[in-house]
C-alpha atoms as a PDB file:
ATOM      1  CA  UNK A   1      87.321 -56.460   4.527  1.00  0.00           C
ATOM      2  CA  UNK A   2      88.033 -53.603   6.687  1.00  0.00           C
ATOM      3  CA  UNK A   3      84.697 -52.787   7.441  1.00  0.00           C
ATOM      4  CA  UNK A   4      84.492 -56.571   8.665  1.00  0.00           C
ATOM      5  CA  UNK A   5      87.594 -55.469  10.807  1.00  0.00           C
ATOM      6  CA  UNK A   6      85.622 -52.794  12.250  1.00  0.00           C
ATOM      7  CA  UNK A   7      82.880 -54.516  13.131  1.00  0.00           C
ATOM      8  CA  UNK A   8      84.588 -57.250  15.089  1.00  0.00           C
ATOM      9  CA  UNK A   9      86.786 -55.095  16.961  1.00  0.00           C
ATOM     10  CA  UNK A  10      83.926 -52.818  17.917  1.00  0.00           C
ATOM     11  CA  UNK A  11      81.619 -55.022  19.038  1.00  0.00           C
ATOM     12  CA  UNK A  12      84.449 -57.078  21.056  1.00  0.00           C
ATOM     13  CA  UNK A  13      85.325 -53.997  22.939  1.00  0.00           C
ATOM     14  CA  UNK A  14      81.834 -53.295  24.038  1.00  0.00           C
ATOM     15  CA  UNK A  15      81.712 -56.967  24.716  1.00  0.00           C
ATOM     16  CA  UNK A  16      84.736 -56.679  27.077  1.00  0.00           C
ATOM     17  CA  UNK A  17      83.838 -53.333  28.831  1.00  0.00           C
ATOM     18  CA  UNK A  18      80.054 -54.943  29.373  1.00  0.00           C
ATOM     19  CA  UNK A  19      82.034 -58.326  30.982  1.00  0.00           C
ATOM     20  CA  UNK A  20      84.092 -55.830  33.004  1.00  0.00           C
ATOM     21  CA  UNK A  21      81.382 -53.404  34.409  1.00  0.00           C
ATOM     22  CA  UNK A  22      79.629 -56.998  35.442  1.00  0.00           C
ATOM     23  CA  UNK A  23      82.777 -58.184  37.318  1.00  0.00           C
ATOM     24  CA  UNK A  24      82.455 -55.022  39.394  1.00  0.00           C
ATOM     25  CA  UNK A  25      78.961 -55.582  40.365  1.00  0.00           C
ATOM     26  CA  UNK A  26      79.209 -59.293  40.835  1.00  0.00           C
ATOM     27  CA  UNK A  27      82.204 -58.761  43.192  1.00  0.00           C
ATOM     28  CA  UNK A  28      79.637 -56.121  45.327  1.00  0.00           C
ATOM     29  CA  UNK A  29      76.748 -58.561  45.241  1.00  0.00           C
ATOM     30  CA  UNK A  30      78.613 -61.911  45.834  1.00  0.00           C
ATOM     31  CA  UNK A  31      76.430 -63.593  42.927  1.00  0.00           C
ATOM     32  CA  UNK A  32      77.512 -64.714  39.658  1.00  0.00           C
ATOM     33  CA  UNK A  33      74.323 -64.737  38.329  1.00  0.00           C
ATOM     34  CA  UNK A  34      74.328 -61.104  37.805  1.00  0.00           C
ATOM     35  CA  UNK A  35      75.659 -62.112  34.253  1.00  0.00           C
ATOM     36  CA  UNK A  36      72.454 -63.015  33.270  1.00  0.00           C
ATOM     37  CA  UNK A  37      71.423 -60.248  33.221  1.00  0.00           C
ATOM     38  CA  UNK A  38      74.345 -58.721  31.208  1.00  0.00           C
ATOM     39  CA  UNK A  39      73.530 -61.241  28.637  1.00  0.00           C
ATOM     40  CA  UNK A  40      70.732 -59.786  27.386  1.00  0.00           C
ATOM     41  CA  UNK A  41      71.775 -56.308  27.833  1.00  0.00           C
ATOM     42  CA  UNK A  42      74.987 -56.565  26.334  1.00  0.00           C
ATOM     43  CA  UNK A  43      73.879 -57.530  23.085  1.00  0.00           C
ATOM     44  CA  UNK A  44      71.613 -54.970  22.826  1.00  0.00           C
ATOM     45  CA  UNK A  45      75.283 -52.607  23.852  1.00  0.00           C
ATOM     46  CA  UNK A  46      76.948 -54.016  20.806  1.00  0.00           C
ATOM     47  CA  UNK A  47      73.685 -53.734  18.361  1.00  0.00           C
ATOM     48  CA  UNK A  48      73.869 -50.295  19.416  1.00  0.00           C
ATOM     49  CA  UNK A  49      77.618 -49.559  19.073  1.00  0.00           C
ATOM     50  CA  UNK A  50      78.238 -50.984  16.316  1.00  0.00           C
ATOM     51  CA  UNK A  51      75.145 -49.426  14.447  1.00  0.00           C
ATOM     52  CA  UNK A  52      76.510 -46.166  15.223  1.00  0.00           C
ATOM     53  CA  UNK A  53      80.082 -47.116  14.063  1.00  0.00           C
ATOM     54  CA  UNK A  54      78.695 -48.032  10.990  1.00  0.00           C
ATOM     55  CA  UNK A  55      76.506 -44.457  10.481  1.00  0.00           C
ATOM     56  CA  UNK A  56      79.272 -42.517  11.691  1.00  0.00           C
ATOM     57  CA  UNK A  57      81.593 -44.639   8.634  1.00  0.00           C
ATOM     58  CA  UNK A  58      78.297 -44.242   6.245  1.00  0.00           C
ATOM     59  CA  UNK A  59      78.457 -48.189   5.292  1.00  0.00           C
ATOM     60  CA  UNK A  60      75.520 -50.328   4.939  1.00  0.00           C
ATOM     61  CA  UNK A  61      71.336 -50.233   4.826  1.00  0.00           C
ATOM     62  CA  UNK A  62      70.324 -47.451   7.191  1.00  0.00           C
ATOM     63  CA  UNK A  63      66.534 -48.785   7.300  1.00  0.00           C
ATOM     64  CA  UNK A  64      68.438 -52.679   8.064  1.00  0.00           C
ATOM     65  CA  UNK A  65      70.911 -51.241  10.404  1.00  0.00           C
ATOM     66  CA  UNK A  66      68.290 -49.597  12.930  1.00  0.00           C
ATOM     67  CA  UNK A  67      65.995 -53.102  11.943  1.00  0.00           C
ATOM     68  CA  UNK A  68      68.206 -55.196  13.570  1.00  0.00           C
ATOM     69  CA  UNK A  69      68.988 -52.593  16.880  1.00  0.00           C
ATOM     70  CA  UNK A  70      65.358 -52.614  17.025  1.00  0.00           C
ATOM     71  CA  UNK A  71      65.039 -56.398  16.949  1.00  0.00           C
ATOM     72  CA  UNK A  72      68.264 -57.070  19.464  1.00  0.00           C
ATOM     73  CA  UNK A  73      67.014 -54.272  21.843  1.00  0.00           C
ATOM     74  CA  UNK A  74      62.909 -55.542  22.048  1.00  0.00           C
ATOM     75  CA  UNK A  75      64.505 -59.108  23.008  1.00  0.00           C
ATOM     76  CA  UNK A  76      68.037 -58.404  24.745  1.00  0.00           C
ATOM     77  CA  UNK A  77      66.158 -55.592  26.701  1.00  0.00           C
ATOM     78  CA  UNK A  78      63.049 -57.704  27.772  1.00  0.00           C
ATOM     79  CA  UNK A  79      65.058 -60.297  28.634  1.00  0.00           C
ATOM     80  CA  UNK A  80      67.555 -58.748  30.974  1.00  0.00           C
ATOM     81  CA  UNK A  81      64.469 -56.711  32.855  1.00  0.00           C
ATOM     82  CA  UNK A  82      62.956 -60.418  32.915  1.00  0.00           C
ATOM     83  CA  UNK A  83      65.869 -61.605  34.777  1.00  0.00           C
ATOM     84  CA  UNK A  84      66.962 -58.819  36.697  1.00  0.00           C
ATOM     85  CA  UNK A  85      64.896 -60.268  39.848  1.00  0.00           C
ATOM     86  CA  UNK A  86      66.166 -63.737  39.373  1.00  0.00           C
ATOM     87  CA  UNK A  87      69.615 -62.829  38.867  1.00  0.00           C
ATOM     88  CA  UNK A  88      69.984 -60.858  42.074  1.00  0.00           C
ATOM     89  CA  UNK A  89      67.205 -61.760  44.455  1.00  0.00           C
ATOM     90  CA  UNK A  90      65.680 -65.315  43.827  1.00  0.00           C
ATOM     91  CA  UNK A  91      67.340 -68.120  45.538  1.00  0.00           C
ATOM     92  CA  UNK A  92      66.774 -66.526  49.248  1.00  0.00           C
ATOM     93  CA  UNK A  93      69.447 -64.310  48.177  1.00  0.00           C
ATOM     94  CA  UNK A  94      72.114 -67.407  47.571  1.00  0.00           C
ATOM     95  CA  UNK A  95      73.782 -67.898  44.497  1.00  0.00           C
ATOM     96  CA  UNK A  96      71.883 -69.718  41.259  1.00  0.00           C
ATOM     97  CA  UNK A  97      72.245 -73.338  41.595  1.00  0.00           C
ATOM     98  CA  UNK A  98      73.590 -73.401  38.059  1.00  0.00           C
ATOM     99  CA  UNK A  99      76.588 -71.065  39.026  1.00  0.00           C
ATOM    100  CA  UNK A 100      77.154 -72.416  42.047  1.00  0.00           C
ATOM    101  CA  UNK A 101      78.027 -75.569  40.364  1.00  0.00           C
ATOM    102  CA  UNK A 102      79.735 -74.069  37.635  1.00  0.00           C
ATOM    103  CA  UNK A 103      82.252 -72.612  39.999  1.00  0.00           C
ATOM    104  CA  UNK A 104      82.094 -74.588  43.077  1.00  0.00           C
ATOM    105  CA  UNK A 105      81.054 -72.551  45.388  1.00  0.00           C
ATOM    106  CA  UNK A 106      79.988 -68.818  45.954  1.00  0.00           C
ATOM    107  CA  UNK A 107      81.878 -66.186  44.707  1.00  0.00           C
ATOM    108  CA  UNK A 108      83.547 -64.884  47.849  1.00  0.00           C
ATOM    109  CA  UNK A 109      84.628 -68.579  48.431  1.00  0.00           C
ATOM    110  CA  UNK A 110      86.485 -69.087  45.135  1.00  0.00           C
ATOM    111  CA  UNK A 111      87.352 -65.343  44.078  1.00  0.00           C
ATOM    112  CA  UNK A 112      86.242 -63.016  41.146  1.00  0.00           C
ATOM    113  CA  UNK A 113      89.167 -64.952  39.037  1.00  0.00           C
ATOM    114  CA  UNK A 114      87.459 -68.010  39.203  1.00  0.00           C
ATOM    115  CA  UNK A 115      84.725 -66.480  38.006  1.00  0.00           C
ATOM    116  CA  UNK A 116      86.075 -64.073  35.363  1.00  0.00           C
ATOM    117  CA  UNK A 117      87.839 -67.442  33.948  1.00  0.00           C
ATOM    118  CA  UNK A 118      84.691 -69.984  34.399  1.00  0.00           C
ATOM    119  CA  UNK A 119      81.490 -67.500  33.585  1.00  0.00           C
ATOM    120  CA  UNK A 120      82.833 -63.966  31.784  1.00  0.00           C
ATOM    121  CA  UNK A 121      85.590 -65.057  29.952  1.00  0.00           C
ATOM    122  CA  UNK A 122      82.931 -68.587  28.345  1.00  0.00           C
ATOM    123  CA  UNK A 123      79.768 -65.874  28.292  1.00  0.00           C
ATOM    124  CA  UNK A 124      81.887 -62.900  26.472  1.00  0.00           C
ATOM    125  CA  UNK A 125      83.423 -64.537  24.627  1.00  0.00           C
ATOM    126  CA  UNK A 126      80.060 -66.509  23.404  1.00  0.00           C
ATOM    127  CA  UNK A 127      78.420 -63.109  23.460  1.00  0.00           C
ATOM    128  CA  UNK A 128      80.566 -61.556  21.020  1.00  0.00           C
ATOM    129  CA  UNK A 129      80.857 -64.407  18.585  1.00  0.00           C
ATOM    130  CA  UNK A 130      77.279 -64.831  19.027  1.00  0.00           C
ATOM    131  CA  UNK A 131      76.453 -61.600  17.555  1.00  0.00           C
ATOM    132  CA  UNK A 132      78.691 -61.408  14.786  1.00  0.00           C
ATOM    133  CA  UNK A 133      75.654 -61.582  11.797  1.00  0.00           C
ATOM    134  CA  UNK A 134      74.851 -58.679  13.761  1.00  0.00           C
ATOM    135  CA  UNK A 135      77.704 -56.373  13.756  1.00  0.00           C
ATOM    136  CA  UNK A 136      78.778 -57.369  10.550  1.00  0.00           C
ATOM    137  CA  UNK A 137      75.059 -56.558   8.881  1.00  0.00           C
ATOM    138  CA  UNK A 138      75.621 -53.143  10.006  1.00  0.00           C
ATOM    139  CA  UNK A 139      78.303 -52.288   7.876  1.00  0.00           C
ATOM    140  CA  UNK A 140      76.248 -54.207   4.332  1.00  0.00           C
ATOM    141  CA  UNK A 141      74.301 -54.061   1.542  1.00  0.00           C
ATOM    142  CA  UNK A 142      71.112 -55.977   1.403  1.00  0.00           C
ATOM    143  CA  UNK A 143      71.729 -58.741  -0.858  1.00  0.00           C
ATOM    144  CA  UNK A 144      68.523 -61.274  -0.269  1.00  0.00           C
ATOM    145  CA  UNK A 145      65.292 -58.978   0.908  1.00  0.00           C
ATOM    146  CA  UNK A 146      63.668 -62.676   1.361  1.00  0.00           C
ATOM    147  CA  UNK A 147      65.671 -63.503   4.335  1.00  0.00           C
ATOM    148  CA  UNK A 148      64.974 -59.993   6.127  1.00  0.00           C
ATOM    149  CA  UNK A 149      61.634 -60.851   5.552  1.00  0.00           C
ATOM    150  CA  UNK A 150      62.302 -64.993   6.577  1.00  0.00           C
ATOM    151  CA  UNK A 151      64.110 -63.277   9.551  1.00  0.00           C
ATOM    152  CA  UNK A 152      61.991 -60.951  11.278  1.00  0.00           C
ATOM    153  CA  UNK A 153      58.819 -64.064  11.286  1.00  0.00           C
ATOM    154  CA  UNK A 154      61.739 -66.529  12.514  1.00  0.00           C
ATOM    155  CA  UNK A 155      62.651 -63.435  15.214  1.00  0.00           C
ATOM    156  CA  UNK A 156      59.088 -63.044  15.917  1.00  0.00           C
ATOM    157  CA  UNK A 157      58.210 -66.975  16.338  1.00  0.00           C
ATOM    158  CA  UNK A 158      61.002 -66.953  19.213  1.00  0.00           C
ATOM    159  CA  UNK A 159      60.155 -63.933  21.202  1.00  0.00           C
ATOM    160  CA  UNK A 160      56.508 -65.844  21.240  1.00  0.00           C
ATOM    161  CA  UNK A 161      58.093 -69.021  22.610  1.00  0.00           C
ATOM    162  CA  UNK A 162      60.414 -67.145  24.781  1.00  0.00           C
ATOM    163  CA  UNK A 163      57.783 -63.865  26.182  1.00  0.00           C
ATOM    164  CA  UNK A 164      54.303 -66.327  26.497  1.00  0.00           C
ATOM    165  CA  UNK A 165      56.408 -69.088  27.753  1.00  0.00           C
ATOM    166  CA  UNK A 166      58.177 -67.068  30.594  1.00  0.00           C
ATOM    167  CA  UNK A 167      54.345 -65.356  31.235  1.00  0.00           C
ATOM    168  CA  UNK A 168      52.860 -68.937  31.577  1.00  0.00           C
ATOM    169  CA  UNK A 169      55.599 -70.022  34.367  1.00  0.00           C
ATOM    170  CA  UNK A 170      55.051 -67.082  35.679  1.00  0.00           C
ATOM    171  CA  UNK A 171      50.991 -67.576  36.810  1.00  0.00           C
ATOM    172  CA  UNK A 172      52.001 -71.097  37.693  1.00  0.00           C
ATOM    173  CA  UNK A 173      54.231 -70.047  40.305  1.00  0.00           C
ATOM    174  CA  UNK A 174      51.601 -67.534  41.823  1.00  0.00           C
ATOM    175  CA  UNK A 175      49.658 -70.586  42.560  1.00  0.00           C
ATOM    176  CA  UNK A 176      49.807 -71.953  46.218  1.00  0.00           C
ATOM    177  CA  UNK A 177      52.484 -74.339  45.972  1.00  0.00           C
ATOM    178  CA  UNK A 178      49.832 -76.867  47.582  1.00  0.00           C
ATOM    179  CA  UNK A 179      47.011 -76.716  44.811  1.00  0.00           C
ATOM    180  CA  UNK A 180      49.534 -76.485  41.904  1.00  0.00           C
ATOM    181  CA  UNK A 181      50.701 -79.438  40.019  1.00  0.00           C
ATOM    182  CA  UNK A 182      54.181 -80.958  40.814  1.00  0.00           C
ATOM    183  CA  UNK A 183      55.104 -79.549  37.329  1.00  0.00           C
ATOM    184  CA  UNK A 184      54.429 -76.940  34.783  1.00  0.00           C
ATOM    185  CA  UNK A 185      53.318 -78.608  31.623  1.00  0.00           C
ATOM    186  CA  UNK A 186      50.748 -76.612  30.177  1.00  0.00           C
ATOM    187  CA  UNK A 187      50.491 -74.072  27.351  1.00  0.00           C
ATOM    188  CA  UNK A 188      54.284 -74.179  25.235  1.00  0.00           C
ATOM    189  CA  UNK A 189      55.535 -75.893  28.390  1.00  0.00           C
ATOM    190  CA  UNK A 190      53.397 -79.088  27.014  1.00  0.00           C
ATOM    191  CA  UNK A 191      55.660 -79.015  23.926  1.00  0.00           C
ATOM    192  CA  UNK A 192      58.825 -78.453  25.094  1.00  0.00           C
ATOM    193  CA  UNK A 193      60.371 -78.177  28.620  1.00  0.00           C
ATOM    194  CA  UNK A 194      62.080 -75.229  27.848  1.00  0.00           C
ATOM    195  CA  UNK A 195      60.014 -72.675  25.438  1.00  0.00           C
ATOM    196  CA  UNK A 196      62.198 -69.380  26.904  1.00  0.00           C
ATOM    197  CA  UNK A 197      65.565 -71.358  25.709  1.00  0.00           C
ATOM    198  CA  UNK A 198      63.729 -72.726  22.446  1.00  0.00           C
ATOM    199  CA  UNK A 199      62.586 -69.006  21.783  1.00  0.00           C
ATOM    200  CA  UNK A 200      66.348 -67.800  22.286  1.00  0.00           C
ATOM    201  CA  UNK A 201      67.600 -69.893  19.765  1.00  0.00           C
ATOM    202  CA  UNK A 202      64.474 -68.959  16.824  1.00  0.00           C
ATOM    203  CA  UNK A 203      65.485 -65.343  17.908  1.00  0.00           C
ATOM    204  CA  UNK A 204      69.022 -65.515  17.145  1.00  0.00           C
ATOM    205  CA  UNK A 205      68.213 -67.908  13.586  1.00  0.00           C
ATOM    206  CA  UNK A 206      65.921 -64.455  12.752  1.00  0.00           C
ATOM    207  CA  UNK A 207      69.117 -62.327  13.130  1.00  0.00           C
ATOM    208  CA  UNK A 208      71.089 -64.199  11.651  1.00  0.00           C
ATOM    209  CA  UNK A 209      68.682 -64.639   8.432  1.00  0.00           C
ATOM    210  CA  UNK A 210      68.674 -60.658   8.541  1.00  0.00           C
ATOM    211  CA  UNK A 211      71.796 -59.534   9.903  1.00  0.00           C
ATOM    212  CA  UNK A 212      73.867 -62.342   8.100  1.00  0.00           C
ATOM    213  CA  UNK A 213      72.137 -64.216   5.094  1.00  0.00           C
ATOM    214  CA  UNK A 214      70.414 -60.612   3.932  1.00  0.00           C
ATOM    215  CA  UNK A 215      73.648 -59.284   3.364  1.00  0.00           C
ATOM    216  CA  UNK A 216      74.532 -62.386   0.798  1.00  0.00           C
ATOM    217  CA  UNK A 217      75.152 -65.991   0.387  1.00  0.00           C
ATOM    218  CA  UNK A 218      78.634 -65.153   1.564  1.00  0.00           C
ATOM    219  CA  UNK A 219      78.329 -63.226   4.540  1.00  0.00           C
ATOM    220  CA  UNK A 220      75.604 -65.772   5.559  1.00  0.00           C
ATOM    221  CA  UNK A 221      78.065 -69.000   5.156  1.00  0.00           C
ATOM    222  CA  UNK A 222      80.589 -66.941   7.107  1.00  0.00           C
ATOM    223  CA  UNK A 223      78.721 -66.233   9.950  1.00  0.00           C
ATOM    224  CA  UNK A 224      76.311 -69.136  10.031  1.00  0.00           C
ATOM    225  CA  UNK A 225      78.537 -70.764  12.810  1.00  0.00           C
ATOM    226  CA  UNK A 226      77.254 -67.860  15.437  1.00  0.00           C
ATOM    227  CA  UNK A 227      73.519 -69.351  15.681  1.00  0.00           C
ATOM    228  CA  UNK A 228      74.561 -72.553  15.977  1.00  0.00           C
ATOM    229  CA  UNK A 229      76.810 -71.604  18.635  1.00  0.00           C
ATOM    230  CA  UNK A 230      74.073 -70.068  20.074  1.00  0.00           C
ATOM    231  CA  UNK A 231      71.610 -73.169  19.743  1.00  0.00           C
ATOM    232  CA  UNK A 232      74.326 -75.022  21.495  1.00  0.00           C
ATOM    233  CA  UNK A 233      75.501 -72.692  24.461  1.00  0.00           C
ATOM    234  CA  UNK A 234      71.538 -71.943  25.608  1.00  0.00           C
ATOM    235  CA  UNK A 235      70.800 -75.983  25.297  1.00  0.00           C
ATOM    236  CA  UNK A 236      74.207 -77.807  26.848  1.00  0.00           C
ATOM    237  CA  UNK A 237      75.977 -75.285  28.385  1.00  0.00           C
ATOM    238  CA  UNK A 238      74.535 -72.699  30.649  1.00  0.00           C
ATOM    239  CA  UNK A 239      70.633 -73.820  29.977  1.00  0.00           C
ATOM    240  CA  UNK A 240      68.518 -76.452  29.905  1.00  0.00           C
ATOM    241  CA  UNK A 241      70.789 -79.839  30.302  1.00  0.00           C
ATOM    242  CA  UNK A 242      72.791 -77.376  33.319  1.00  0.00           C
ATOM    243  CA  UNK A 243      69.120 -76.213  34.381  1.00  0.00           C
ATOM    244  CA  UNK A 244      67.731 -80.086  34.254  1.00  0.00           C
ATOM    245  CA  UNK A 245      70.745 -81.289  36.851  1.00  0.00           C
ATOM    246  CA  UNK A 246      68.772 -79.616  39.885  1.00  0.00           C
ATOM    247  CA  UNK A 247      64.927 -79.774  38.362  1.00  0.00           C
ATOM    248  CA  UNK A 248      65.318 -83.835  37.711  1.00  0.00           C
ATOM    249  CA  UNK A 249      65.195 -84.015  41.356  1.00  0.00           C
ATOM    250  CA  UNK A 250      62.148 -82.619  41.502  1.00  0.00           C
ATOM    251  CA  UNK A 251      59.146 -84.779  42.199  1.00  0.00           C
ATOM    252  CA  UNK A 252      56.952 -85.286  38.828  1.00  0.00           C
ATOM    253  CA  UNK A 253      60.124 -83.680  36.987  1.00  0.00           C
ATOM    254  CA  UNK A 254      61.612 -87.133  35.673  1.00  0.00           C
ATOM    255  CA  UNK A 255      58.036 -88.616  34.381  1.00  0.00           C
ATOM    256  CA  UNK A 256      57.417 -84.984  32.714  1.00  0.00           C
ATOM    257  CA  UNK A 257      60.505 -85.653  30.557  1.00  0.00           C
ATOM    258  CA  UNK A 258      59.527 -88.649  29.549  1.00  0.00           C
ATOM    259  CA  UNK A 259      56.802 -87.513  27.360  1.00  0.00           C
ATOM    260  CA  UNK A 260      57.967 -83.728  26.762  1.00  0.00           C
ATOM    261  CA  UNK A 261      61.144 -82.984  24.536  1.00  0.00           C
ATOM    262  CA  UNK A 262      64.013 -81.537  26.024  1.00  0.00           C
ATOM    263  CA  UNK A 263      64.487 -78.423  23.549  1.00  0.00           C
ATOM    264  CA  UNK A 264      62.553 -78.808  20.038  1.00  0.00           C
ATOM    265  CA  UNK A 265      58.746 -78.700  20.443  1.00  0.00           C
ATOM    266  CA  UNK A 266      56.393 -81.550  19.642  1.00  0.00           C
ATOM    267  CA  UNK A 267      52.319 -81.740  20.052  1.00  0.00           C
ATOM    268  CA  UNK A 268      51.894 -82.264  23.589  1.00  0.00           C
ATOM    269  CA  UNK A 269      51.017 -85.728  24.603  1.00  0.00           C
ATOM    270  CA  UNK A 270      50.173 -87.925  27.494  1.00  0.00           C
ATOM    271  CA  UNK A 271      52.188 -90.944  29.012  1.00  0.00           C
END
């Protein structure tokens, strides 16, 4: 139990000096957005942190234990370069329509508490529960080798959604907005109109499976509540339904969602 202790309380306080450093920067930059990119990053922070915690203490599967910082840091750390741009510099240089929203206005117009009590305190705390398979499978035994193994393919199924997807949006926006369809729904974006969010939640299922079911049917029950949490947050919360307020005004947007699923990928097909 107290290594359980340890982990929580180490991974919260890198959770809360992560949220803190972003406060700073989002105050300097007048964008909420920046969080974004502290999403990614910070879990990769407590993966680390608490992976040393646990050497330092001598608990736990070293060869696990640097297995899931190397899984956390190849997604949180793709991810957060991936967003860096549109975090601070998309939007001609306003705030993310999704923020904006969220708080009502910009940042200077509402004040970093608003925004410490609408985005960091809902996205820390998220990001800390969230991760808890994580910090906890630092400090355990391996219990089930099968779900490592079920993991790492689950892990690796969701960076695919979430890496080829973003790559494919990508080369659709470099085409001339006047020869480019009204919408992108080619490639994973055929199967489900948001592959990047899809691939989160596969990603965090794999850690969980490694992190939290490897370590034993108990540990996984215990901690099976963080990807679901996960699952929800990235799919009604800060992602796709927010996302989907602004792009259902698109043209072509609303007649695209007719025939491709909101989250969980189908085979493509054609109204």
């Amino acid at each position: 139990m107290d290594n359980v202790l340890v982990a929580l309380g180490a991974s919260l306080l890198t959770v809360v000096l992560g949220m803190a450093v972003t406060a700073v920067r989002i105050r300097q930059l007048d964008k909420a957005a920046v969080v974004d990119v502290t999403w990614g990053a910070g879990f990769v922070l407590v993966a680390v942190v608490t992976a040393v915690v646990a050497t330092a203490s001598d608990e736990g599967e070293p060869w696990r234990r640097w297995l899931l910082v190397a899984l956390v840091a190849v997604w949180g750390g793709r991810l957060a370069w991936h967003v860096r741009r549109r975090a601070v510099g998309s939007h001609g240089g306003k705030e993310d329509p999704r923020y904006a929203e969220m708080l009502g206005g910009s940042v200077s117009e509402v004040g970093i508490g608003t925004v410490a009590r609408r985005v960091l305190l809902v996205q820390g705390g998220a990001q800390w529960f969230i991760a808890i398979p994580v910090a906890i499978g630092m400090f355990q035994g391996v219990e089930v080798f099968p779900a490592v193994v079920a993991g790492v393919v689950v892990w690796g199924i969701g960076l695919f959604f979430e890496t080829v997807g973003d790559r494919q949006l990508a080369a659709y926006k470099e085409i001339p907005r006047d020869q480019r369809p009204q919408v992108m729904d080619t490639g994973l974006w055929a199967w489900t109109r948001h592959p990047n969010y899809f691939g989160d939640a596969c990603v965090w299922w794999g850690l969980w499976l490694v992190g939290g079911l490897g370590s034993g049917w108990v540990v996984g029950l215990a901690t099976v509540l963080s990807p679901i949490a996960m699952t929800l947050f990235i799919r009604n919360v800060t992602g796709a339904k927010l996302l989907e307020k602004t792009m259902m005004q698109r043209p072509g947007f609303p007649e695209y969602a007719e025939r491709v699923p909101l989250f969980f990928p189908r085979p493509p097909r054609r109204a």
